[in-house]
Protein backbone atom coordinates (compact mmCIF):
# COMPACT_ATOMS: atom_id res chain seq x y z
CA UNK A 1 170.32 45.75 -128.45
CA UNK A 2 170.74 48.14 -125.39
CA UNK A 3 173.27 51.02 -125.51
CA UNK A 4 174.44 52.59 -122.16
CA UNK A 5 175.47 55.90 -121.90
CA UNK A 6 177.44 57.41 -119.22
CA UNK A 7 177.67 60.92 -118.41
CA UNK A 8 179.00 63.00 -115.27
CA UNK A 9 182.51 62.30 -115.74
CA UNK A 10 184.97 65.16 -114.98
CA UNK A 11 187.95 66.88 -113.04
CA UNK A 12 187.13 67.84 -109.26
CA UNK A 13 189.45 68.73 -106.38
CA UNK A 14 189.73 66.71 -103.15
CA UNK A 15 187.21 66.75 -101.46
CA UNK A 16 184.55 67.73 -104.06
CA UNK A 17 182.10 65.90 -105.73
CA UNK A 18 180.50 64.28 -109.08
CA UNK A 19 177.39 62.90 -110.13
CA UNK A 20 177.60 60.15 -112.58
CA UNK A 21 174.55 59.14 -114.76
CA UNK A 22 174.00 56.19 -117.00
CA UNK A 23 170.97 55.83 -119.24
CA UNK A 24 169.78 52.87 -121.16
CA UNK A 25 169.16 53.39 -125.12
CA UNK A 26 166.75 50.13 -124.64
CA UNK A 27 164.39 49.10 -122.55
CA UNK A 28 165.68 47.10 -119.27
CA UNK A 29 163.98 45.07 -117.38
CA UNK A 30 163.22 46.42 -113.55
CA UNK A 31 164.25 43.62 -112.00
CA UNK A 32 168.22 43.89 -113.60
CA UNK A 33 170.78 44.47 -111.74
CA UNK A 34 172.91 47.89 -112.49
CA UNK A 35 176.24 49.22 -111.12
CA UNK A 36 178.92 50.76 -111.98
CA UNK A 37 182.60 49.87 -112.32
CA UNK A 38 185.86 51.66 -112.36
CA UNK A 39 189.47 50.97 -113.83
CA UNK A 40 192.37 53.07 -113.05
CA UNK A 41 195.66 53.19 -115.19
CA UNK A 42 197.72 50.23 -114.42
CA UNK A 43 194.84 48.36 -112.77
CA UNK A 44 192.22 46.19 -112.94
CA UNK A 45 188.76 46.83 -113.40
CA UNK A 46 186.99 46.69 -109.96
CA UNK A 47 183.20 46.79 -109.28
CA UNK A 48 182.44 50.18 -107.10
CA UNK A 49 178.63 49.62 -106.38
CA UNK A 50 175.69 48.06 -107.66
CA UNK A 51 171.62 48.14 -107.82
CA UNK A 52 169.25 45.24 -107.88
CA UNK A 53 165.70 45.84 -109.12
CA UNK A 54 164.08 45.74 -105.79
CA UNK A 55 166.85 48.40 -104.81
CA UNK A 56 169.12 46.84 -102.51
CA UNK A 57 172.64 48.31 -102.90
CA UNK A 58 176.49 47.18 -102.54
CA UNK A 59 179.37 48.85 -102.41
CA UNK A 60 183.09 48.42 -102.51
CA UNK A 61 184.49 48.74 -99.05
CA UNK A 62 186.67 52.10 -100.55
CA UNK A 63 183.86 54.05 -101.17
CA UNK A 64 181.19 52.97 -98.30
CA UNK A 65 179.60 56.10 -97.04
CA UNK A 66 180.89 58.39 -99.84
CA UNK A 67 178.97 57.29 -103.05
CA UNK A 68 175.51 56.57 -103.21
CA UNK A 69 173.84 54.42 -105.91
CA UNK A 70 170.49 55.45 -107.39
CA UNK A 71 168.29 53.97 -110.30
CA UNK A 72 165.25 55.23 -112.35
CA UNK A 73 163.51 52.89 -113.87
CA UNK A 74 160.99 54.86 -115.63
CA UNK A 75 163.73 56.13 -117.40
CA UNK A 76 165.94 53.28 -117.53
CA UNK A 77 168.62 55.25 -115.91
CA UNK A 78 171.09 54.56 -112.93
CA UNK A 79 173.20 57.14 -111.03
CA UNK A 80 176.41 57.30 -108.84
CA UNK A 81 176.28 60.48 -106.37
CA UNK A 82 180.33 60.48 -105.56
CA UNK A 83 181.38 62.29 -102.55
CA UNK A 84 184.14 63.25 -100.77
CA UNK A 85 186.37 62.07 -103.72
CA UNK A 86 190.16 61.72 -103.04
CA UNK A 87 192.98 61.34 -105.72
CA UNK A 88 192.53 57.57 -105.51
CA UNK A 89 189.17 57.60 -107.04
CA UNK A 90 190.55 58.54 -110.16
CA UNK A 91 189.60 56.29 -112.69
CA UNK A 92 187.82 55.49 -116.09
CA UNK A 93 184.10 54.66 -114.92
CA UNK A 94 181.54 51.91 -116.61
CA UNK A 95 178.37 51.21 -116.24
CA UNK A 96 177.14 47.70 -116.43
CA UNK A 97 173.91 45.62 -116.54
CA UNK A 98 173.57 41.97 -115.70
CA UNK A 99 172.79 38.91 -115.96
CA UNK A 100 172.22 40.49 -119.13
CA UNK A 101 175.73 42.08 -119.71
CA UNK A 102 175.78 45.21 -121.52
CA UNK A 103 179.04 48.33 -120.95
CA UNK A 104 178.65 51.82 -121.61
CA UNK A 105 181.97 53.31 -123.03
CA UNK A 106 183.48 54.92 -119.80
CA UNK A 107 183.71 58.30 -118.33
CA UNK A 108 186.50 59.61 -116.57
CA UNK A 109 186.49 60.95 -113.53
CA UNK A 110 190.00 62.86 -111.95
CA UNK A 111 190.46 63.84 -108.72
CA UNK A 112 193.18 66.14 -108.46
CA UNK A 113 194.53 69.67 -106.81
């Protein structure tokens, strides 16, 4: 059984930014896909970017060019470098491994003056 722990989460003003980290109790295999996810009050949950093995990256077209996507697989660990973060990013963030699905437990992340 894997485990996925996220980390990172926190309040940050306009403009600012976050580092998210997720790291994998278990051992996954290099060649699954990672991302992360995010769900904001009153909405549904909506994929933000994602990893495959080989390290090609997609992201939602909201956050193209602010947040970056990372994994280490020597430590079994995946990262979302969050930039220039506006109020709208606000949200309860996941991490999630497929085609193997496994979900951390969220971290929240608020954007707000």
């Amino acid at each position: 059984q894997v485990q996925l722990v996220e980390s990172g989460g926190g309040l940050v003003q306009p403009g600012g930014s976050l580092r998210l980290s997720c790291a994998a109790s278990g051992s996954i295999s290099s060649s699954a896909q990672m991302g992360w996810y995010r769900q904001a009050p009153g909405k549904q949950r909506e994929l933000v970017a994602a990893i495959t093995g080989a390290g090609t990256t997609n992201y939602a077209d909201s956050v193209k060019g602010r947040f970056t996507i990372s994994r280490d697989n020597a430590k079994n660990t995946v990262y979302l470098e969050m930039n220039s973060l506006k109020p709208e990013d606000t949200a309860v963030y996941y991490c999630r491994t497929w085609p193997v699905s496994y979900w951390g437990q969220g971290t929240q992340v608020t954007v707000s003056s």
